[in-house]
N, C-alpha and C. Protein backbone atom coordinates (compact mmCIF):
# COMPACT_ATOMS: atom_id res chain seq x y z
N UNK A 1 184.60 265.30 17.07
CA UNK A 1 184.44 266.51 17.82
C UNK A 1 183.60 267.48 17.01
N UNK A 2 182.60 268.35 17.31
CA UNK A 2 181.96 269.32 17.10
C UNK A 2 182.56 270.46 16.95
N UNK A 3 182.31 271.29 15.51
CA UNK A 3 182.88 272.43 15.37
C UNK A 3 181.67 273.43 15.63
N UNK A 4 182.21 274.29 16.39
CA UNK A 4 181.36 275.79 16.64
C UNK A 4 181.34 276.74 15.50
N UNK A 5 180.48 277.24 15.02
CA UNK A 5 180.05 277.99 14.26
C UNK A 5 180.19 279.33 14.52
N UNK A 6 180.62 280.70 14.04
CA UNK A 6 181.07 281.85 14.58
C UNK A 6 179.99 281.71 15.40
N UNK A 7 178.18 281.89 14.74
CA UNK A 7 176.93 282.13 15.06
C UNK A 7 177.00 281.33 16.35
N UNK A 8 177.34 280.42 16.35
CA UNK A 8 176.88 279.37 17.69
C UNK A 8 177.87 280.13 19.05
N UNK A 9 179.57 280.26 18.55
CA UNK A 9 179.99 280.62 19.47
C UNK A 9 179.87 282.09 20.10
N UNK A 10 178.99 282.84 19.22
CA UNK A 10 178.74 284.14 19.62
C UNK A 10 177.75 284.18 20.55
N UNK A 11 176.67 283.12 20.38
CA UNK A 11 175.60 282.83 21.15
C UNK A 11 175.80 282.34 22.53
N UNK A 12 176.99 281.41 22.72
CA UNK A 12 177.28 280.64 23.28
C UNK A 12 178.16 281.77 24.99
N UNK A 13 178.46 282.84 24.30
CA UNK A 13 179.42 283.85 24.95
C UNK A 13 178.70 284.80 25.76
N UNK A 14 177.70 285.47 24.66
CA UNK A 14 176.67 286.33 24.95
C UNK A 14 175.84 285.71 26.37
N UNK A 15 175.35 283.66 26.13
CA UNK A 15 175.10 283.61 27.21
C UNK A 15 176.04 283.26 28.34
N UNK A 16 177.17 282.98 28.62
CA UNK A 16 177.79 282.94 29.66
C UNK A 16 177.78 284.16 30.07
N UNK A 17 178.22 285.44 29.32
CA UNK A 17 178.07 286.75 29.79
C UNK A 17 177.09 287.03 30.97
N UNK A 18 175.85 286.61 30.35
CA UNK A 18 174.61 286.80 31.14
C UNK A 18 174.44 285.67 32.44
N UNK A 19 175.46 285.00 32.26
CA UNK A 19 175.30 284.16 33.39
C UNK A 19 174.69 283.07 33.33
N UNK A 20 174.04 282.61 32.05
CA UNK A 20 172.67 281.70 31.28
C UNK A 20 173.87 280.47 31.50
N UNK A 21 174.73 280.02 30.91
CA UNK A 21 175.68 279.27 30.70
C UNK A 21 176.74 279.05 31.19
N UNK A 22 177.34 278.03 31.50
CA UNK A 22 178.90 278.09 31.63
C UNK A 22 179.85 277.63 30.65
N UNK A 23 180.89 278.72 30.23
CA UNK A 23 181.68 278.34 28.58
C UNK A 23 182.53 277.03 29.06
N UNK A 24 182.33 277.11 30.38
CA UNK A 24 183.71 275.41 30.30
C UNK A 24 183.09 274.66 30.96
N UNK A 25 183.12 273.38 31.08
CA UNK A 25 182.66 272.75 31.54
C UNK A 25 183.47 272.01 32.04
N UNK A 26 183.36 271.86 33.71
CA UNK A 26 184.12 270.87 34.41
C UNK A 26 183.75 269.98 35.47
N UNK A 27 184.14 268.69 35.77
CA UNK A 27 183.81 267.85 36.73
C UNK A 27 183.82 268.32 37.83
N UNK A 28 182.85 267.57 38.78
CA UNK A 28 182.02 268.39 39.92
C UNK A 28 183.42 267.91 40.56
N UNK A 29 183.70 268.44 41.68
CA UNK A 29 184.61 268.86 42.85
C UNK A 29 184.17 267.56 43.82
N UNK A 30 183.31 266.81 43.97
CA UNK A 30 183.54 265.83 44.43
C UNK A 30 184.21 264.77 43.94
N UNK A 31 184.05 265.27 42.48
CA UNK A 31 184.30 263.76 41.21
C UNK A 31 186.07 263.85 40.76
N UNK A 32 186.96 265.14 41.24
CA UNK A 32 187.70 265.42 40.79
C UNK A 32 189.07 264.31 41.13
N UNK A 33 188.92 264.13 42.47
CA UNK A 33 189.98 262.97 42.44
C UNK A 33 190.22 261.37 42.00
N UNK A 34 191.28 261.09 41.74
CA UNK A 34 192.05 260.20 41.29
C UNK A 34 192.51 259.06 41.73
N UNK A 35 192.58 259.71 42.63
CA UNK A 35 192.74 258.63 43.91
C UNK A 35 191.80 257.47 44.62
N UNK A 36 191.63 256.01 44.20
CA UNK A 36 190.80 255.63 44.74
C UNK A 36 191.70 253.96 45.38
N UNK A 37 191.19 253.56 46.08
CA UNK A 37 191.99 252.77 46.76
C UNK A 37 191.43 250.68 46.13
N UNK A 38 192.46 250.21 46.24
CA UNK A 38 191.85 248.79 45.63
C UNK A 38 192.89 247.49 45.89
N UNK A 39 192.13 246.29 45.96
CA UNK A 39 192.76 244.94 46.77
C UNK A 39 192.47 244.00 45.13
N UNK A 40 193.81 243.51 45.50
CA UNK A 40 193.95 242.28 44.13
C UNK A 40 192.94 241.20 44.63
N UNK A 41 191.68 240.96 44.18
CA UNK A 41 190.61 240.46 44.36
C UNK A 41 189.98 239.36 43.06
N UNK A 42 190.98 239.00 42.00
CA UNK A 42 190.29 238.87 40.73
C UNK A 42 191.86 238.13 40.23
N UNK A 43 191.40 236.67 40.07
CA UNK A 43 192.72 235.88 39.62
C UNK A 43 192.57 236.08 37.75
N UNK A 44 192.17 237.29 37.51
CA UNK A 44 191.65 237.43 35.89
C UNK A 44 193.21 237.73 35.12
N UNK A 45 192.80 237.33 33.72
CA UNK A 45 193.96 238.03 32.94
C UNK A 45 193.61 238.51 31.60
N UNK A 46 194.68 238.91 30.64
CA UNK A 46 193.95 238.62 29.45
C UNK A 46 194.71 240.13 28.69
N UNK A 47 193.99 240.33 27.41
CA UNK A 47 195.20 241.31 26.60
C UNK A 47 194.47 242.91 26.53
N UNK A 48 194.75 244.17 26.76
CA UNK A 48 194.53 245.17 26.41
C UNK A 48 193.93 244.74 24.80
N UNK A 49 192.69 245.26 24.77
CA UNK A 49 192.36 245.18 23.14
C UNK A 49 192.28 246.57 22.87
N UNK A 50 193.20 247.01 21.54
CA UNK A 50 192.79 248.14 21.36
C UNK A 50 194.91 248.73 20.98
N UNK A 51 195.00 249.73 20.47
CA UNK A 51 196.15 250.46 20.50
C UNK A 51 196.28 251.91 20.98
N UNK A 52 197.49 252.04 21.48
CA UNK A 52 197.68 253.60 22.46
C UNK A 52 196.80 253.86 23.25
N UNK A 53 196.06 252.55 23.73
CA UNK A 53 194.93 252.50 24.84
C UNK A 53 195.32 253.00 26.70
N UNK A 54 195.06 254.14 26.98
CA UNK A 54 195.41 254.59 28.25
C UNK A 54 195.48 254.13 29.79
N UNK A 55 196.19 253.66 30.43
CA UNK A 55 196.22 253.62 31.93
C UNK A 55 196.01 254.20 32.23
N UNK A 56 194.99 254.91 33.30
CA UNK A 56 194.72 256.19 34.24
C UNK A 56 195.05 255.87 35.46
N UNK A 57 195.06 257.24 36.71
CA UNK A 57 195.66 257.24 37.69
C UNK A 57 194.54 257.23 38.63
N UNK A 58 193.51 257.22 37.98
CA UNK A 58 192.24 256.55 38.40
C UNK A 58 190.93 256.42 37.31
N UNK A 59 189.34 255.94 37.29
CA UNK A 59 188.69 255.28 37.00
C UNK A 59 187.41 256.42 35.67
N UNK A 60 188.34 257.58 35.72
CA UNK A 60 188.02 258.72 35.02
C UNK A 60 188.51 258.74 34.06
N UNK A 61 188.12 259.90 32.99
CA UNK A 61 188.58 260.39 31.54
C UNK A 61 189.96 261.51 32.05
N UNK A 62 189.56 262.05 33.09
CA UNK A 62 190.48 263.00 33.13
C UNK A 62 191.27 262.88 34.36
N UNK A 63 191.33 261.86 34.92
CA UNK A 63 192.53 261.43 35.61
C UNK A 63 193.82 261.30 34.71
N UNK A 64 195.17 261.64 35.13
CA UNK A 64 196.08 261.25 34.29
C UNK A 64 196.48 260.21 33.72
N UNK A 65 196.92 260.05 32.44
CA UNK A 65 197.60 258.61 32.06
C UNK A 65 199.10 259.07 32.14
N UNK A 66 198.71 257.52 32.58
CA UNK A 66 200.67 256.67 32.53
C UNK A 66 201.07 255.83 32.20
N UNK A 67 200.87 256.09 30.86
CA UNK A 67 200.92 255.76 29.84
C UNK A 67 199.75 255.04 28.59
N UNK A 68 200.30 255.43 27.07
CA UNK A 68 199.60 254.06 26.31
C UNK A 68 199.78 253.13 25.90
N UNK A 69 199.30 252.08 26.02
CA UNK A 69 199.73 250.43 25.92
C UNK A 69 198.49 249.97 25.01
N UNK A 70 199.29 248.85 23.88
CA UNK A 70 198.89 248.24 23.42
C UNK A 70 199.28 246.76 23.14
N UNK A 71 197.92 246.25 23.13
CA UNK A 71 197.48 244.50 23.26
C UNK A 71 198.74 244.07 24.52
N UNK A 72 199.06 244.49 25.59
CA UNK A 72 199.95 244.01 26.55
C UNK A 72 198.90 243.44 27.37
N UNK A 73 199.83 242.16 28.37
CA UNK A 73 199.11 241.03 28.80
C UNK A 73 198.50 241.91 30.23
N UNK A 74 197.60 242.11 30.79
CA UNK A 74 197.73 242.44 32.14
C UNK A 74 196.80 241.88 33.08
N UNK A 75 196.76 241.71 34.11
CA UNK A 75 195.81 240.96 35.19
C UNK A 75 195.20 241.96 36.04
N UNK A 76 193.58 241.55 36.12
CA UNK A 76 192.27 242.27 37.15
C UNK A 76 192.64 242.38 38.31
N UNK A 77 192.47 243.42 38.86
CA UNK A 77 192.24 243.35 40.51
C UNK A 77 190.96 243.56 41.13
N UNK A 78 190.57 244.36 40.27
CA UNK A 78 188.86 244.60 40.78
C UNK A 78 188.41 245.75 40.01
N UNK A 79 187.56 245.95 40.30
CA UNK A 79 186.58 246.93 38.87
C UNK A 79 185.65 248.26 39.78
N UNK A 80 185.40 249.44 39.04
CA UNK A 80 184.31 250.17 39.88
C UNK A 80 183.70 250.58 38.55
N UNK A 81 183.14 251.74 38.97
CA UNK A 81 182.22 252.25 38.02
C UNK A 81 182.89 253.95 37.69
N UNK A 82 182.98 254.12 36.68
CA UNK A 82 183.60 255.90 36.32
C UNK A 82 182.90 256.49 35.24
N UNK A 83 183.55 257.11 34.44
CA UNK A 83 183.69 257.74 32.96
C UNK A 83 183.06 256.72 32.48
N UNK A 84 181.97 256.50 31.57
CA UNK A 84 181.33 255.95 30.59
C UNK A 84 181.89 256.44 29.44
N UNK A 85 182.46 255.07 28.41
CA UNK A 85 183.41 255.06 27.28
C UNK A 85 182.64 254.12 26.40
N UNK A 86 182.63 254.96 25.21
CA UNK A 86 181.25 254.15 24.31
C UNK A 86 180.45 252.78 25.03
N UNK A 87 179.82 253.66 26.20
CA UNK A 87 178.09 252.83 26.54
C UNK A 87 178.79 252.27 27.48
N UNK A 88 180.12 251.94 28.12
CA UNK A 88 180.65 251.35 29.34
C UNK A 88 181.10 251.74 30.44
N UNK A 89 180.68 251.97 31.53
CA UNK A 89 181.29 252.75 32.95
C UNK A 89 181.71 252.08 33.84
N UNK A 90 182.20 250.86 33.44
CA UNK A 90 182.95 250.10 34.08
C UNK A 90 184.71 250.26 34.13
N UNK A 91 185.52 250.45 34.90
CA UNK A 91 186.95 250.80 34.81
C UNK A 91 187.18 249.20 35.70
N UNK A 92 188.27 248.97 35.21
CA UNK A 92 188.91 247.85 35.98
C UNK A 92 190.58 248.27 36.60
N UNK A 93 190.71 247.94 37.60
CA UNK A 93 192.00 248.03 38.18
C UNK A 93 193.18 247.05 37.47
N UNK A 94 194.02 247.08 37.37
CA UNK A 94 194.79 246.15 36.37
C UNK A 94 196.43 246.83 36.73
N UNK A 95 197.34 245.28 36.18
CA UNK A 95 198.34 245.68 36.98
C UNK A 95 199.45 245.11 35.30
N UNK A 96 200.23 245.19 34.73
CA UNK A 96 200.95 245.01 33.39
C UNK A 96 201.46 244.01 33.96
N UNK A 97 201.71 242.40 33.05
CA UNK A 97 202.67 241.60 33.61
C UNK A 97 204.09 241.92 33.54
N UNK A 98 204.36 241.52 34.44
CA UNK A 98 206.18 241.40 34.10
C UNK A 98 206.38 242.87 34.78
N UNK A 99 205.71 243.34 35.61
CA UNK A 99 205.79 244.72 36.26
C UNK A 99 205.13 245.51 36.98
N UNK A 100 205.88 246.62 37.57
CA UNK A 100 204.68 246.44 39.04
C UNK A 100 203.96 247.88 38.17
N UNK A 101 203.54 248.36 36.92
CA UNK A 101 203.02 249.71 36.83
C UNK A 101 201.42 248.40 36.74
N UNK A 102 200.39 250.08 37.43
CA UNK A 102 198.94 249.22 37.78
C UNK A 102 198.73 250.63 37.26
N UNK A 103 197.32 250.25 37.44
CA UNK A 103 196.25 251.79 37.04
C UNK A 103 194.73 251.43 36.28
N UNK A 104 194.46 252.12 36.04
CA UNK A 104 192.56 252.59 36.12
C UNK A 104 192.89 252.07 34.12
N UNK A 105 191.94 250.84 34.01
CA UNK A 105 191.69 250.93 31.91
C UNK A 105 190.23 250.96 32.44
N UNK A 106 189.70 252.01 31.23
CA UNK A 106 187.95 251.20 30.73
C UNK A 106 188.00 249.88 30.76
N UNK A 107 186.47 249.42 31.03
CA UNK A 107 186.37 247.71 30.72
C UNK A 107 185.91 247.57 28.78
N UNK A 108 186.01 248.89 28.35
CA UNK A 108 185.86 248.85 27.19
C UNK A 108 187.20 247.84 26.08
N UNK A 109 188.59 248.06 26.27
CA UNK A 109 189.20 247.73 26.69
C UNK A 109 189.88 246.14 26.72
N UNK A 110 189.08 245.96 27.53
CA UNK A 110 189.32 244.24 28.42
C UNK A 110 188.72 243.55 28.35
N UNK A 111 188.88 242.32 28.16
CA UNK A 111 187.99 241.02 28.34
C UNK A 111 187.31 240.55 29.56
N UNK A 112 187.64 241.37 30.52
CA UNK A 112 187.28 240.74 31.92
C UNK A 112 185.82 240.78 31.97
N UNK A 113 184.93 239.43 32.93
CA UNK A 113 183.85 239.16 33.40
C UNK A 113 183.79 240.04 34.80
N UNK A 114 182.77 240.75 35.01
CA UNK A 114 182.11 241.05 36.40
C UNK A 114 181.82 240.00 37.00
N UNK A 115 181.68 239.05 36.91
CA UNK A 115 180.63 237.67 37.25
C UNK A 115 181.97 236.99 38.28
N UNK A 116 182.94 237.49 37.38
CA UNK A 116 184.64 236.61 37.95
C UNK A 116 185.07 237.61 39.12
N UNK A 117 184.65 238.48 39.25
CA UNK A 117 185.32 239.88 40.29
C UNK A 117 184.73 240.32 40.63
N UNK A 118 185.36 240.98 42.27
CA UNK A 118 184.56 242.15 43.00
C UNK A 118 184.90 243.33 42.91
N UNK A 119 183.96 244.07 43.28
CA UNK A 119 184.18 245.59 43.10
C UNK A 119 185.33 246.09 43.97
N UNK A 120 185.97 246.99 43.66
CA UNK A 120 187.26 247.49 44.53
C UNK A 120 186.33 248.10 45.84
């Protein structure tokens, strides 16, 4: 993460003041929901790579997680496109074995092939 500099954040204020800038930055109002709908389409499986790696409540950074899981077994349902996570904007739908919690991982993530699955 980037630290602001008094100098930078004084600059940074002065222009929102003026209207030049906006100090926060947030996802467009179309992009905001979470909610996206999806069919078990993908006989895939394979292990979360990674630790305290997040489930989302959809295919975004700032959709909620529920929870973090690590190296647990879980199976594809289908994949879209979201949040780009070092160079990947692929999210896959995925469901934990041995249980019905599902939700939104990066394909950063996962082993899964596109080639093996359709898009939700």
């Amino acid at each position: 993460m980037k630290h602001l500099t008094l100098a930078r954040a004084a600059a940074i204020t002065a222009l929102a003041g003026a209207g030049i800038v906006s100090p926060v930055a947030t996802a467009p109002a179309s992009a905001q929901s979470c909610s996206y709908s999806y069919t078990n389409k993908s006989a895939q499986y394979g292990w979360v790579w990674g630790t305290n790696v997040n489930i989302r409540t959809g295919p975004f950074t700032w959709c909620d997680s529920i929870g973090e899981f690590t190296q647990n077994e879980i199976y594809a349902h289908c994949w879209r496109v979201g949040t780009t996570v070092d160079g990947d904007d692929v999210w896959w739908h995925i469901r934990l074995k041995g249980s019905s919690t599902n939700g939104w991982i990066s394909a950063e993530y996962t082993p899964f092939q596109l080639e093996a699955a359709e898009k939700c």
